[in-house]
N, C-alpha and C. Protein backbone atom coordinates (compact mmCIF):
# COMPACT_ATOMS: atom_id res chain seq x y z
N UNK A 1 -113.06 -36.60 90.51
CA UNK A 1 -112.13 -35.63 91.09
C UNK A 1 -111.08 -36.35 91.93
N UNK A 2 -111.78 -37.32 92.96
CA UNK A 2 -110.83 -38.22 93.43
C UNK A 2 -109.72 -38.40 92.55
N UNK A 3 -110.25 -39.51 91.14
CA UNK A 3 -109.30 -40.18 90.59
C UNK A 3 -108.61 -39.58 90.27
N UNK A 4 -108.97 -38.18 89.87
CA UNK A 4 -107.37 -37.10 88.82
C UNK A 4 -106.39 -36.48 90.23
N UNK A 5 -107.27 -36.51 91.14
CA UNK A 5 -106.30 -35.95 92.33
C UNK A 5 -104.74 -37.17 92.70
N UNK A 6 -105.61 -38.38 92.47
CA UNK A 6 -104.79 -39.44 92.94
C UNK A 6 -103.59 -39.56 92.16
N UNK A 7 -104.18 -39.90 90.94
CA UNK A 7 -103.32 -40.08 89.62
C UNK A 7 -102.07 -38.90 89.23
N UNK A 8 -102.84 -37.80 89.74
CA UNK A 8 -101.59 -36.28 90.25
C UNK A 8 -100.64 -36.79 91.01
N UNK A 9 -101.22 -37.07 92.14
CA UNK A 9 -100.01 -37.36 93.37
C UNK A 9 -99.57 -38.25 92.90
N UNK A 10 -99.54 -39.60 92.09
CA UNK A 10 -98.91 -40.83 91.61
C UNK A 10 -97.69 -40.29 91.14
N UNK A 11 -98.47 -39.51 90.11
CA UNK A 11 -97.64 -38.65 88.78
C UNK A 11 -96.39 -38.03 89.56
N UNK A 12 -96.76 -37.06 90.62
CA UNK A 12 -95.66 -36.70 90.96
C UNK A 12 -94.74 -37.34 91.90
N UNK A 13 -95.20 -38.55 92.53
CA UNK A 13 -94.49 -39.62 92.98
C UNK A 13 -93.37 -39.99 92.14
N UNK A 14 -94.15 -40.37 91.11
CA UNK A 14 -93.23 -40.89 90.39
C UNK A 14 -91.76 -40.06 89.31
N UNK A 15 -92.22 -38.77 89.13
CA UNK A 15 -91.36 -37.83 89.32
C UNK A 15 -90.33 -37.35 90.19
N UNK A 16 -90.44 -37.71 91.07
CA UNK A 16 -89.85 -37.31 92.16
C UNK A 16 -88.54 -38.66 92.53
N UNK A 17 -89.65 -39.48 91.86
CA UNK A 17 -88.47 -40.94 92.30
C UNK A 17 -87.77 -40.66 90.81
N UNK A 18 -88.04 -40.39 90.02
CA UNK A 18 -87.29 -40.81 88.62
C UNK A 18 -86.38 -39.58 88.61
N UNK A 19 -86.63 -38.43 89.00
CA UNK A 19 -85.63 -37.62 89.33
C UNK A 19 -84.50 -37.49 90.50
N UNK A 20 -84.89 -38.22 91.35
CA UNK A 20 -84.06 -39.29 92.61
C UNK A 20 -83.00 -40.08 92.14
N UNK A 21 -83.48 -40.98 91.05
CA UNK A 21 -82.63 -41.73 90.29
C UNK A 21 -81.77 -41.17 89.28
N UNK A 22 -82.07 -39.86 88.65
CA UNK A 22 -81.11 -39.21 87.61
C UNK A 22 -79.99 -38.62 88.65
N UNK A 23 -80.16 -38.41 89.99
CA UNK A 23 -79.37 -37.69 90.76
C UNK A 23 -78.35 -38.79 91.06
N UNK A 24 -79.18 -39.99 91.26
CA UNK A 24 -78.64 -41.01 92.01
C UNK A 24 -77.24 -41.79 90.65
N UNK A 25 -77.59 -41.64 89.36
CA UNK A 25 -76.76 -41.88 88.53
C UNK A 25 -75.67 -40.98 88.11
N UNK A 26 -76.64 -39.15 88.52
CA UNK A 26 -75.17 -38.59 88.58
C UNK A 26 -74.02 -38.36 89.32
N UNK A 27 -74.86 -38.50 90.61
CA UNK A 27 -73.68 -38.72 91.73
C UNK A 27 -72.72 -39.91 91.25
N UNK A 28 -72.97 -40.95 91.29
CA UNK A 28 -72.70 -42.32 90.50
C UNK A 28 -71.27 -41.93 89.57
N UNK A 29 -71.83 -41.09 88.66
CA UNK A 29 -70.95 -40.92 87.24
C UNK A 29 -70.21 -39.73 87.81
N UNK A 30 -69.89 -38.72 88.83
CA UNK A 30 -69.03 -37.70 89.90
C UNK A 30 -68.39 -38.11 90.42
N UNK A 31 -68.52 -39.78 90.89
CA UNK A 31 -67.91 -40.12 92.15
C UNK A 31 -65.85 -40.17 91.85
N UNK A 32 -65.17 -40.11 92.48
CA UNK A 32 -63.81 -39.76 92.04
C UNK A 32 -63.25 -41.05 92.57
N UNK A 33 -62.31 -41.50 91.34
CA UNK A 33 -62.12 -43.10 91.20
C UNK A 33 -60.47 -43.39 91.49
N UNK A 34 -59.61 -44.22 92.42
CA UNK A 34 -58.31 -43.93 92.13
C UNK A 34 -58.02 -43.91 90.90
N UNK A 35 -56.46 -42.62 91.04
CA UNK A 35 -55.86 -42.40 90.05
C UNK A 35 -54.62 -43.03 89.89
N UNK A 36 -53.83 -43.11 88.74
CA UNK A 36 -52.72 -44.09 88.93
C UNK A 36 -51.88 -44.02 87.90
N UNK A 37 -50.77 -43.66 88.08
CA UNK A 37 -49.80 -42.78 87.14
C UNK A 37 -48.47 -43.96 86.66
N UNK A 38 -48.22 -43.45 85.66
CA UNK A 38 -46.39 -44.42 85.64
C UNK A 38 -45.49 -43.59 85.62
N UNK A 39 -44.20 -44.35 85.97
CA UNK A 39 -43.57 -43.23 85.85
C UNK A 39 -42.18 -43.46 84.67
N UNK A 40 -41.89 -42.22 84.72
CA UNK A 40 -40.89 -42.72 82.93
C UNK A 40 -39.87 -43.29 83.52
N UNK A 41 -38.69 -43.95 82.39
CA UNK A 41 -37.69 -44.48 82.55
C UNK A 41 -36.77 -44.01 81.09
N UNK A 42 -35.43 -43.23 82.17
CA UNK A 42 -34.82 -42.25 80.66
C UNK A 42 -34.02 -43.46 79.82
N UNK A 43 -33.63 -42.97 78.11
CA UNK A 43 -32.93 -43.83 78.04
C UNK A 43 -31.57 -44.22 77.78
N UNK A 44 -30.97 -44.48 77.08
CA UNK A 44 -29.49 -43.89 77.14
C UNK A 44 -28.78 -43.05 77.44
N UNK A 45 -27.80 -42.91 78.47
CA UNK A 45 -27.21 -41.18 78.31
C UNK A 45 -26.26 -41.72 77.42
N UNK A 46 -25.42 -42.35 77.20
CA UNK A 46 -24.15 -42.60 76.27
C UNK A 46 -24.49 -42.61 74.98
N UNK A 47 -24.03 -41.95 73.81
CA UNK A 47 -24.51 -41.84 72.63
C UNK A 47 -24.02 -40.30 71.94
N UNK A 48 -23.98 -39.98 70.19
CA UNK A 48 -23.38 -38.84 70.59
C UNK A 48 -25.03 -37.68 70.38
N UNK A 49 -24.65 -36.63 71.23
CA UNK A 49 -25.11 -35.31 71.71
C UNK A 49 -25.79 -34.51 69.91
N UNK A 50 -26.66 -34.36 70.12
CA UNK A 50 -27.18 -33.72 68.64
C UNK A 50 -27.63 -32.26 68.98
N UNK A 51 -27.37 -31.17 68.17
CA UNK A 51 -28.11 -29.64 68.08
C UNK A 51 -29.58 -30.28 67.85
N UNK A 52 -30.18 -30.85 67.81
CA UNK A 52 -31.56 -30.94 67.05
C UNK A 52 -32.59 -30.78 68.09
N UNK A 53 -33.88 -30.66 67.29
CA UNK A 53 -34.99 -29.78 67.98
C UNK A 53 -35.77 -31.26 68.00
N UNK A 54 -36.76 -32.09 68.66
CA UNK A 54 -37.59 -32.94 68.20
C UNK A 54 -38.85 -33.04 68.87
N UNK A 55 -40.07 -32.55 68.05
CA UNK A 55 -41.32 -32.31 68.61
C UNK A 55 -41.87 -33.72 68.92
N UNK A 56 -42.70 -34.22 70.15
CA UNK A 56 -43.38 -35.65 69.90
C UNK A 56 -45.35 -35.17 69.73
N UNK A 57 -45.71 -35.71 68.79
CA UNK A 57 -47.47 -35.47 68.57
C UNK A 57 -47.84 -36.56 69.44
N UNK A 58 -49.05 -35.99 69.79
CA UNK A 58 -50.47 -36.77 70.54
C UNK A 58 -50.24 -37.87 69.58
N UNK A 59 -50.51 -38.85 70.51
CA UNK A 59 -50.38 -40.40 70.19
C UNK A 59 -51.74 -40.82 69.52
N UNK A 60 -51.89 -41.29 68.32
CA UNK A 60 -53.41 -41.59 67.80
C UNK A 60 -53.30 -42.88 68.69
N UNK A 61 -55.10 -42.61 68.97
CA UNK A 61 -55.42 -44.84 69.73
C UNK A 61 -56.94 -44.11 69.02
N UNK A 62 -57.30 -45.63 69.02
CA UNK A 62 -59.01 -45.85 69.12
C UNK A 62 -59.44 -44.90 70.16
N UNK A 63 -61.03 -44.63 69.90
CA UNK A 63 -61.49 -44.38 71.43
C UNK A 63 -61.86 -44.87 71.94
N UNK A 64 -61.39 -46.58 71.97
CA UNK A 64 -61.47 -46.86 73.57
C UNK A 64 -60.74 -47.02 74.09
N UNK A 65 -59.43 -46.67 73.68
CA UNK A 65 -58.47 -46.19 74.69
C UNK A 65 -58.07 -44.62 74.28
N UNK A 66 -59.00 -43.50 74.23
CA UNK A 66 -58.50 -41.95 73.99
C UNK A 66 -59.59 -42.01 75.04
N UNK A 67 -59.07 -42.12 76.43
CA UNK A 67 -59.51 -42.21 77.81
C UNK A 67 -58.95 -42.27 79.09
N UNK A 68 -59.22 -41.64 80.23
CA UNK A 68 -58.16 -41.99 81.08
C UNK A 68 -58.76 -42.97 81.88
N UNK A 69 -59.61 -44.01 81.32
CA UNK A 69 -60.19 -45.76 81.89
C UNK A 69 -58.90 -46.40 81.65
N UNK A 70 -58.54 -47.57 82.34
CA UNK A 70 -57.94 -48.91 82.01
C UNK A 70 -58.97 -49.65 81.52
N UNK A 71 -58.27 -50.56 80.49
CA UNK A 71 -59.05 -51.31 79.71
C UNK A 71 -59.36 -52.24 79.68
N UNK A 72 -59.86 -53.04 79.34
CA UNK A 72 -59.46 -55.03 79.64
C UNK A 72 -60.42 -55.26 78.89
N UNK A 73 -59.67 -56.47 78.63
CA UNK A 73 -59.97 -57.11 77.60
C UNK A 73 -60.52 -58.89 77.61
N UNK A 74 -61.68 -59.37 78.08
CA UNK A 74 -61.92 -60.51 78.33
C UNK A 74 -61.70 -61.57 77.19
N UNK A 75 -62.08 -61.20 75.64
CA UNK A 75 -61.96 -61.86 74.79
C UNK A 75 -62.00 -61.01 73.18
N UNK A 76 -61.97 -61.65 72.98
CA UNK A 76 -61.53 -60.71 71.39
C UNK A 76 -62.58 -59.72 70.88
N UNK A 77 -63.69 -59.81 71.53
CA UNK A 77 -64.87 -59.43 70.90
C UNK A 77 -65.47 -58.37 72.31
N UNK A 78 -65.03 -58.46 73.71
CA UNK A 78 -65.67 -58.07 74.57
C UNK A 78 -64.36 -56.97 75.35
N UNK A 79 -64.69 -55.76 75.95
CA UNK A 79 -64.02 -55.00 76.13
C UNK A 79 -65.07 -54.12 77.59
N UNK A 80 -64.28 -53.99 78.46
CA UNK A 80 -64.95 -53.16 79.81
C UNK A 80 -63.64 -52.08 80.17
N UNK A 81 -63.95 -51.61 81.45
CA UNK A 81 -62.82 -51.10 81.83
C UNK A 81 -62.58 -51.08 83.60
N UNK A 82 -61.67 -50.91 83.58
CA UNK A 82 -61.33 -51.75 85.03
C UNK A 82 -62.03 -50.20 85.95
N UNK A 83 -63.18 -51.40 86.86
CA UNK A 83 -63.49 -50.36 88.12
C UNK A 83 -62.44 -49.26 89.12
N UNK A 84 -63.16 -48.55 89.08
CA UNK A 84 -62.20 -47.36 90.36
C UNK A 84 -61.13 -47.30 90.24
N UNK A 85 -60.90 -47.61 88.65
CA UNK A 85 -59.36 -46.54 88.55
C UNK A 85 -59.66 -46.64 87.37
N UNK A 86 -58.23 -45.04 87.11
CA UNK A 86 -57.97 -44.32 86.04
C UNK A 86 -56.55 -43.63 86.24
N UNK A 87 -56.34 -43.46 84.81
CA UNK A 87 -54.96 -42.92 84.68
C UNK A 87 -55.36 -41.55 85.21
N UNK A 88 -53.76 -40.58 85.11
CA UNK A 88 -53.40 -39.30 85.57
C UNK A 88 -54.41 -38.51 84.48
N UNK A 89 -54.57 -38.99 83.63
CA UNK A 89 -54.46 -38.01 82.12
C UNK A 89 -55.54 -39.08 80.99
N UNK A 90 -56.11 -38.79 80.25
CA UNK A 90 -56.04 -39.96 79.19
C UNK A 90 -55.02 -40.20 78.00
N UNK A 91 -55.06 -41.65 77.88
CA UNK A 91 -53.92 -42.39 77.95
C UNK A 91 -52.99 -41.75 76.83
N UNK A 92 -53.63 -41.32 75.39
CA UNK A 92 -52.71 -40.69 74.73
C UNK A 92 -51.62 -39.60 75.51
N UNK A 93 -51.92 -38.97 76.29
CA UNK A 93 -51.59 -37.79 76.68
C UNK A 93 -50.23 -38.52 77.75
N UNK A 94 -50.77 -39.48 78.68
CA UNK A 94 -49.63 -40.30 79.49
C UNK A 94 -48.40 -40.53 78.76
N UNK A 95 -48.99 -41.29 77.21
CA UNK A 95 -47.67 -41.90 76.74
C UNK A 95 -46.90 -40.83 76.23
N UNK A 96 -47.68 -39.71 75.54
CA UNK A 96 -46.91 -38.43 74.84
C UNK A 96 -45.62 -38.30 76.11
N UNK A 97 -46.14 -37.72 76.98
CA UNK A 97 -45.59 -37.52 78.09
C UNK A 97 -44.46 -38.52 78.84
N UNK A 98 -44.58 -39.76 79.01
CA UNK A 98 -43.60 -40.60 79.25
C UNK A 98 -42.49 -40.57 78.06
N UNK A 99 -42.41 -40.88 77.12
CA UNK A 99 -41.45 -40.53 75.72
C UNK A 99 -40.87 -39.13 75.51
N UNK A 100 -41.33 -38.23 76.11
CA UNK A 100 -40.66 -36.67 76.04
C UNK A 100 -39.78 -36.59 77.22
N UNK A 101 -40.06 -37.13 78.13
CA UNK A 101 -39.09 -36.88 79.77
C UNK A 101 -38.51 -38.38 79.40
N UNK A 102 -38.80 -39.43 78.61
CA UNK A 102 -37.70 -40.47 78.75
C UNK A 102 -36.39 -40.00 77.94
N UNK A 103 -36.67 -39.23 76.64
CA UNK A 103 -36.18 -39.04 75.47
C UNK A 103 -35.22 -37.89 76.21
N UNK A 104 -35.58 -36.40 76.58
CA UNK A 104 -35.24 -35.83 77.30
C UNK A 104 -34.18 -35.60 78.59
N UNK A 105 -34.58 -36.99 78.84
CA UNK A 105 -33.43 -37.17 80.15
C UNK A 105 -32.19 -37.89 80.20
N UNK A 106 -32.01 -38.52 78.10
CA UNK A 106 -30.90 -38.69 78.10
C UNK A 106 -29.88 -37.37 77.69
N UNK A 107 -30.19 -36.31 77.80
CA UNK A 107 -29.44 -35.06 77.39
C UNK A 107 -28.98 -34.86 75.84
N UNK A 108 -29.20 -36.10 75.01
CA UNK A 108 -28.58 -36.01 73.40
C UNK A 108 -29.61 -35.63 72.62
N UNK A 109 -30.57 -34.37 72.93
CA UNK A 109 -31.14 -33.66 72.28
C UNK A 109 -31.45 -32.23 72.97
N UNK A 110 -31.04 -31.35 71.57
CA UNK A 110 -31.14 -29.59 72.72
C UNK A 110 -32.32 -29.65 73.04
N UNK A 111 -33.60 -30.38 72.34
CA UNK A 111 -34.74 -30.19 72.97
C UNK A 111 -35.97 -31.06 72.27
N UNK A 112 -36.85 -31.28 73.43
CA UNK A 112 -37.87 -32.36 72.95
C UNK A 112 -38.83 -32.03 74.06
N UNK A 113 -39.98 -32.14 73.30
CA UNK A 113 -41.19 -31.61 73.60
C UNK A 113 -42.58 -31.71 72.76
N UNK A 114 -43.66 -30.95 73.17
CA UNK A 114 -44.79 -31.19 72.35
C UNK A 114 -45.10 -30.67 71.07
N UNK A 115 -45.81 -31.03 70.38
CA UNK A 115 -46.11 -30.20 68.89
C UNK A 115 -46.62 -29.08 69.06
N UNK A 116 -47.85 -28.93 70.23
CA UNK A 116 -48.15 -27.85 70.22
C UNK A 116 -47.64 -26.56 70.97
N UNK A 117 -46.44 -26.70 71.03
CA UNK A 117 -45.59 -25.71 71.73
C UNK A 117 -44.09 -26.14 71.08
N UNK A 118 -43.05 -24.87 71.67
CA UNK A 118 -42.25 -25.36 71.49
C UNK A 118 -41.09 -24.63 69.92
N UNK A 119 -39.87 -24.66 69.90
CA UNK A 119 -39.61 -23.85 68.25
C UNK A 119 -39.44 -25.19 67.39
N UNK A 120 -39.70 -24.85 66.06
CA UNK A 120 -39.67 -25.41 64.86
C UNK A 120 -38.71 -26.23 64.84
N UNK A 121 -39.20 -27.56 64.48
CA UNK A 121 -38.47 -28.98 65.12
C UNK A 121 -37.72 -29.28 63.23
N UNK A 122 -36.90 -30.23 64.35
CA UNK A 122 -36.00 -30.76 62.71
C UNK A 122 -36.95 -32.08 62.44
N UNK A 123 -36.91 -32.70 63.32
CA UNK A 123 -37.62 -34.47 63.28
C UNK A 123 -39.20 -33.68 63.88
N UNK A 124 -39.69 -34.93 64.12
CA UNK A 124 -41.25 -34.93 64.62
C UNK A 124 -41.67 -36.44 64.70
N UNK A 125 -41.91 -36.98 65.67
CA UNK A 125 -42.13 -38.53 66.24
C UNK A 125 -44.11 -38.60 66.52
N UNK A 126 -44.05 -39.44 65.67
CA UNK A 126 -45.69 -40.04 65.24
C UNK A 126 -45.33 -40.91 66.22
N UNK A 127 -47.01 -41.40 66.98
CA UNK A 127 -46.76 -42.27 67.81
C UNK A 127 -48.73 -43.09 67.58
N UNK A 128 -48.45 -44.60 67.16
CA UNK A 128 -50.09 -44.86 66.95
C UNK A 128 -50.08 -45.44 68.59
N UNK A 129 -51.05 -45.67 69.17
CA UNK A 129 -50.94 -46.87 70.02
C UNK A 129 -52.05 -47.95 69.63
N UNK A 130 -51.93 -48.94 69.64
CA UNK A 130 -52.48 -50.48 69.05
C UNK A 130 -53.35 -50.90 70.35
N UNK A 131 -52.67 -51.43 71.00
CA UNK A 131 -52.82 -51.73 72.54
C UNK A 131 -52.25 -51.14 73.73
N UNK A 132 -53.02 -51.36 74.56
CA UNK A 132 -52.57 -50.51 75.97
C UNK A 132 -53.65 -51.28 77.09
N UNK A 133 -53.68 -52.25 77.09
CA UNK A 133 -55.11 -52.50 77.74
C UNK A 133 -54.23 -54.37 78.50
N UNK A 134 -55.89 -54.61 79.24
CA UNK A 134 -54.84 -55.71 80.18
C UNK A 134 -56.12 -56.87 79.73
N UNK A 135 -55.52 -58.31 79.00
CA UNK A 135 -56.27 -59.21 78.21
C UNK A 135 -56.37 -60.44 79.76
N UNK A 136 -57.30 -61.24 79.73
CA UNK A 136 -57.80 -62.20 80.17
C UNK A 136 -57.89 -63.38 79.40
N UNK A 137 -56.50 -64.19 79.83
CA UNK A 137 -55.96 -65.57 79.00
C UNK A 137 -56.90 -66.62 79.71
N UNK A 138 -56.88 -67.23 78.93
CA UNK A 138 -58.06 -68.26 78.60
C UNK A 138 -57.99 -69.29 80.67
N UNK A 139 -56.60 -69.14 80.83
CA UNK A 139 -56.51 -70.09 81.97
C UNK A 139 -55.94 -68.87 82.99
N UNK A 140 -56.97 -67.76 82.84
CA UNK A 140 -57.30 -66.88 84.06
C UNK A 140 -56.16 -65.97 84.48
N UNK A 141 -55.02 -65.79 83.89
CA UNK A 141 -54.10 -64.88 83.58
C UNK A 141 -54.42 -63.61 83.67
N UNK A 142 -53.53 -62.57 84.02
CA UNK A 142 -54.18 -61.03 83.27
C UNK A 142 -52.71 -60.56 83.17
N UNK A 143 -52.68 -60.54 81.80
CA UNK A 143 -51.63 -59.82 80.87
C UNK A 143 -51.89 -58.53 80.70
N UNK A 144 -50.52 -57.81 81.00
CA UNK A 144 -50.73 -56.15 80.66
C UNK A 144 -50.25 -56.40 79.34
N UNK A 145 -50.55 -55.62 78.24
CA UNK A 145 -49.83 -55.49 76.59
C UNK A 145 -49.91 -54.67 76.40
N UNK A 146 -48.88 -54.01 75.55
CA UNK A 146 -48.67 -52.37 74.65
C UNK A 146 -47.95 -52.83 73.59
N UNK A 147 -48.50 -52.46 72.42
CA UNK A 147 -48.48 -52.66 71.21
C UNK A 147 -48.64 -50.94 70.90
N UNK A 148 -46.97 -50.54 70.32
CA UNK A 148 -47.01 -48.90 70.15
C UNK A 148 -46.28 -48.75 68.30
N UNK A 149 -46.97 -48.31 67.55
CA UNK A 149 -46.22 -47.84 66.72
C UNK A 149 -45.73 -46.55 66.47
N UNK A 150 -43.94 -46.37 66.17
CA UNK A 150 -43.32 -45.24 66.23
C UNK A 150 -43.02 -45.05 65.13
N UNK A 151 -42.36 -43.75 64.54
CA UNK A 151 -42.25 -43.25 63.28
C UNK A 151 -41.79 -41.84 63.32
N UNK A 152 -40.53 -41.79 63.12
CA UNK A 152 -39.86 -40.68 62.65
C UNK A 152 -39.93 -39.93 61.62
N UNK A 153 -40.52 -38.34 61.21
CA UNK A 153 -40.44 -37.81 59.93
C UNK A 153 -39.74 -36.40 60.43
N UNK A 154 -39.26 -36.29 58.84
CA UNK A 154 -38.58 -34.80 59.15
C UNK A 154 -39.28 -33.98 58.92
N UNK A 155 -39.52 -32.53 60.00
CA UNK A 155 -39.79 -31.52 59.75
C UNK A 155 -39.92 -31.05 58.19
N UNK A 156 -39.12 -31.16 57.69
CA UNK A 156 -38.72 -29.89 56.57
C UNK A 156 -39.52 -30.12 55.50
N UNK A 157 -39.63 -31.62 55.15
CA UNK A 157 -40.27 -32.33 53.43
C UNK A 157 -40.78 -33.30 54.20
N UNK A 158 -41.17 -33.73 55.34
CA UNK A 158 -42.36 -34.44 56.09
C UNK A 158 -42.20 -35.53 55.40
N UNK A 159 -41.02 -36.23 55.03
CA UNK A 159 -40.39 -37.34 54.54
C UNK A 159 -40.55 -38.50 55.99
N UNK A 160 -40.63 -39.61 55.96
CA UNK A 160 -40.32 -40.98 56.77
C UNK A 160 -38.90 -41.10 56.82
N UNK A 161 -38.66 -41.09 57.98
CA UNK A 161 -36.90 -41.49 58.57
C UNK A 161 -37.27 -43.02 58.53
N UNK A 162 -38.05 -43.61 59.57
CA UNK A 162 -38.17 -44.75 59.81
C UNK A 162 -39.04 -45.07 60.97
N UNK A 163 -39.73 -46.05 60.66
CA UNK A 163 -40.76 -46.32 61.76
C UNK A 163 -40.47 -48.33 62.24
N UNK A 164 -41.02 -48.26 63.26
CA UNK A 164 -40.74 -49.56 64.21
C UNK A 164 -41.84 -49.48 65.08
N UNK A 165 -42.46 -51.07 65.24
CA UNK A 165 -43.74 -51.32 66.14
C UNK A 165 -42.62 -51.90 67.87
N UNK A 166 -43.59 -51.73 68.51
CA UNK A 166 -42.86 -51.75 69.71
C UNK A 166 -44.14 -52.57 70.55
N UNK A 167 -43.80 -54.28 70.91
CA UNK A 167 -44.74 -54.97 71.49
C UNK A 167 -44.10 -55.87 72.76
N UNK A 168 -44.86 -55.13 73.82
CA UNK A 168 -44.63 -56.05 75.33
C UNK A 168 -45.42 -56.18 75.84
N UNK A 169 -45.50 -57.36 76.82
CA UNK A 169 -46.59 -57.43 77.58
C UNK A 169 -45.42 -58.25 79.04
N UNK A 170 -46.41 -57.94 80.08
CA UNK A 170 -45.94 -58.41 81.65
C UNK A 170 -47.33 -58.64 81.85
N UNK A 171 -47.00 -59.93 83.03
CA UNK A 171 -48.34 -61.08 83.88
C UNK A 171 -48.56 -59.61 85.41
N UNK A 172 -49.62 -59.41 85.29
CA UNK A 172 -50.27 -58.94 86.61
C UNK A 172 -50.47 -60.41 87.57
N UNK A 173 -50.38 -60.33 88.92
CA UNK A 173 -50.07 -61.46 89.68
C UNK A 173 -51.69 -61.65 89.89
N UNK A 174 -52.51 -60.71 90.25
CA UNK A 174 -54.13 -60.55 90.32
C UNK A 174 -55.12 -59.33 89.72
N UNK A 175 -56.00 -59.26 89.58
CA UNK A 175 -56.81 -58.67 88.85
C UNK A 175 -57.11 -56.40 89.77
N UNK A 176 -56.30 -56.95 90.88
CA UNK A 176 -56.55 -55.59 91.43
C UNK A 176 -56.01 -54.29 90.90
N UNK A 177 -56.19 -53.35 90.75
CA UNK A 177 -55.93 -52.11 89.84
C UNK A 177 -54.52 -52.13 90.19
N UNK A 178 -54.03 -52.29 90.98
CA UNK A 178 -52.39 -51.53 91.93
C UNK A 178 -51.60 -52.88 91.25
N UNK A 179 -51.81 -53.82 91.47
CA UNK A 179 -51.15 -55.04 90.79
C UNK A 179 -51.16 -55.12 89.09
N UNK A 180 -52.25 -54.41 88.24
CA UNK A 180 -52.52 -54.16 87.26
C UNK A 180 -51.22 -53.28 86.54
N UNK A 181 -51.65 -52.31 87.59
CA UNK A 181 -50.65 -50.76 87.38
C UNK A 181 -49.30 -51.34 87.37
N UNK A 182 -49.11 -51.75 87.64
CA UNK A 182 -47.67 -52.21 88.58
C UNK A 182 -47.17 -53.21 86.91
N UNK A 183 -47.96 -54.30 86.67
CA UNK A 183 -47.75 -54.91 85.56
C UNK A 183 -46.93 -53.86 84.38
N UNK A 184 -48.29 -52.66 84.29
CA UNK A 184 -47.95 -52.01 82.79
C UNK A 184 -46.65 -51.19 83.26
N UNK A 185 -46.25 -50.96 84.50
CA UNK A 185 -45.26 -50.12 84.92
C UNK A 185 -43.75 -51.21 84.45
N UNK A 186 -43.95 -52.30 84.83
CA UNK A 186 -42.62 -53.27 84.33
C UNK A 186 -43.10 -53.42 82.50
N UNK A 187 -44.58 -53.07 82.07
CA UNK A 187 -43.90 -53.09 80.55
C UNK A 187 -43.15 -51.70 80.35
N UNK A 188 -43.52 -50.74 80.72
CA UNK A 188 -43.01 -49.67 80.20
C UNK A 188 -41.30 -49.44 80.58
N UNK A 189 -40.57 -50.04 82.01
CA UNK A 189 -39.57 -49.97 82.03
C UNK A 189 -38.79 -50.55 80.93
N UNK A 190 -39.33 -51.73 80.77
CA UNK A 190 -38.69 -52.42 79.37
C UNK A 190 -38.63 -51.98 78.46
N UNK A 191 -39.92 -51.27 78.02
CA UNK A 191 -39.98 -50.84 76.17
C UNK A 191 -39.47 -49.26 76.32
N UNK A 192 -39.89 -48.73 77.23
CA UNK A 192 -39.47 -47.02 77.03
C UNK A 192 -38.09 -46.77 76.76
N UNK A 193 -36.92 -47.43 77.22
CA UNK A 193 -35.68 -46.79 76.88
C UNK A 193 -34.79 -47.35 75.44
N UNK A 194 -35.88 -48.79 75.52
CA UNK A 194 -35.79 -49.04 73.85
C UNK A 194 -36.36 -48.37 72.79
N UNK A 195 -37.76 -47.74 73.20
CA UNK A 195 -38.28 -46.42 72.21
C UNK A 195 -37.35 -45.39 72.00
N UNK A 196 -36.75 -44.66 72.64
CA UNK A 196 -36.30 -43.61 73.22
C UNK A 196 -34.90 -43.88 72.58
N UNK A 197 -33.96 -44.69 72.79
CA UNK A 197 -32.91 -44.81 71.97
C UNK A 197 -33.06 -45.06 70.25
N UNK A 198 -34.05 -45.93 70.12
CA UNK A 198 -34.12 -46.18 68.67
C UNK A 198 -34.45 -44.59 67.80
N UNK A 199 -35.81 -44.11 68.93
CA UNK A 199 -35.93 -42.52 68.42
C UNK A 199 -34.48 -41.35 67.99
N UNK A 200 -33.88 -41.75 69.03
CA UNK A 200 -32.54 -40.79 69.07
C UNK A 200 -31.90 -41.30 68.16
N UNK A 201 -31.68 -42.37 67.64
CA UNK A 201 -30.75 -43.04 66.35
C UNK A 201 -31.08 -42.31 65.35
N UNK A 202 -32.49 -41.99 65.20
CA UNK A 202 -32.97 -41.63 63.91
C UNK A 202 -33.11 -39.90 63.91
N UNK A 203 -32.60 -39.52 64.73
CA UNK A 203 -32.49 -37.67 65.10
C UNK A 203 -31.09 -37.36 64.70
């Protein structure tokens, strides 16, 4: 009687701790991590002015970047994601969003916006993303890279206008999220108003 009494209380010892620990991992996986946004950069205003409608779709990526983690990348084969931070959004959704207010704010389209809203577009801008993540060079570097492929089709016969890969990368000075951020923020000033014009060429 002893022993089953004991072996009870063990039992629920140990219940009690192992359910301690599921709490202790969900608090863990609740805890709220900085957030950390970019911000767009419009691109041309000079150029001529078009009637046209142009929807932009959700950006296809892998899922390990259809996330709002930063990514990194130690070696070709190994992939984590950077502690206590995260984007506004996950990341498809960021870039949709940076390319509609860059595209947008040069005024040479009556309108640009999402697929899933919005009236019946003339163009429609595919967007893959390749890379988006920050690599670890062999002599201790940390490179931000975006590797984006774009692609123009028309509405009407869902024909190819023309598509173009779009690849930059900027040196983060150290490995801290804000210095990180800051990196992919000088790639995106660079590549966004070159997306954004090449897009409008083809509208």
């Amino acid at each position: 009687m002893f022993t089953l009494t004991r072996r009870s209380a063990l039992l629920g010892a140990a219940a009690s701790l192992s359910g301690c620990s599921a709490i202790s991992t969900l608090n863990a996986a609740t805890e709220a991590l900085d957030t950390y946004d970019l911000r767009p950069v419009a691109g041309s205003t000079s150029g001529p002015r078009r009637a046209r409608t142009l929807l932009v779709a959700r950006p296809q990526a892998p899922a390990t970047l259809s996330t709002d983690r930063i990514l990194v990348r130690s070696d070709a084969a190994s992939i984590s994601y950077l502690p206590d931070a995260r984007w506004t959004d996950e990341l498809p959704e960021v870039i949709q969003s940076l390319l509609i207010l860059s595209i947008s704010a040069t005024g040479r389209v009556s309108y640009v916006g999402r697929t899933d809203a919005g009236p019946v577009p003339d163009k429609a801008l595919l967007v893959r993303i390749d890379a988006f993540d920050v690599s670890v060079a062999a002599d201790g570097r940390f490179m931000a890279q975006v590797d984006m492929d774009l692609t123009v089709v028309n509405d009407q016969d869902q024909r190819i206008i023309a598509s173009r890969r779009f690849l930059q990368t900027a040196q983060a000075s150290n490995d801290t999220p804000a210095e990180i951020v800051a990196a992919f923020q000088r790639v995106i000033e660079d590549v966004l108003p070159t997306m954004s014009d090449w897009t409008l060429r083809q509208v």
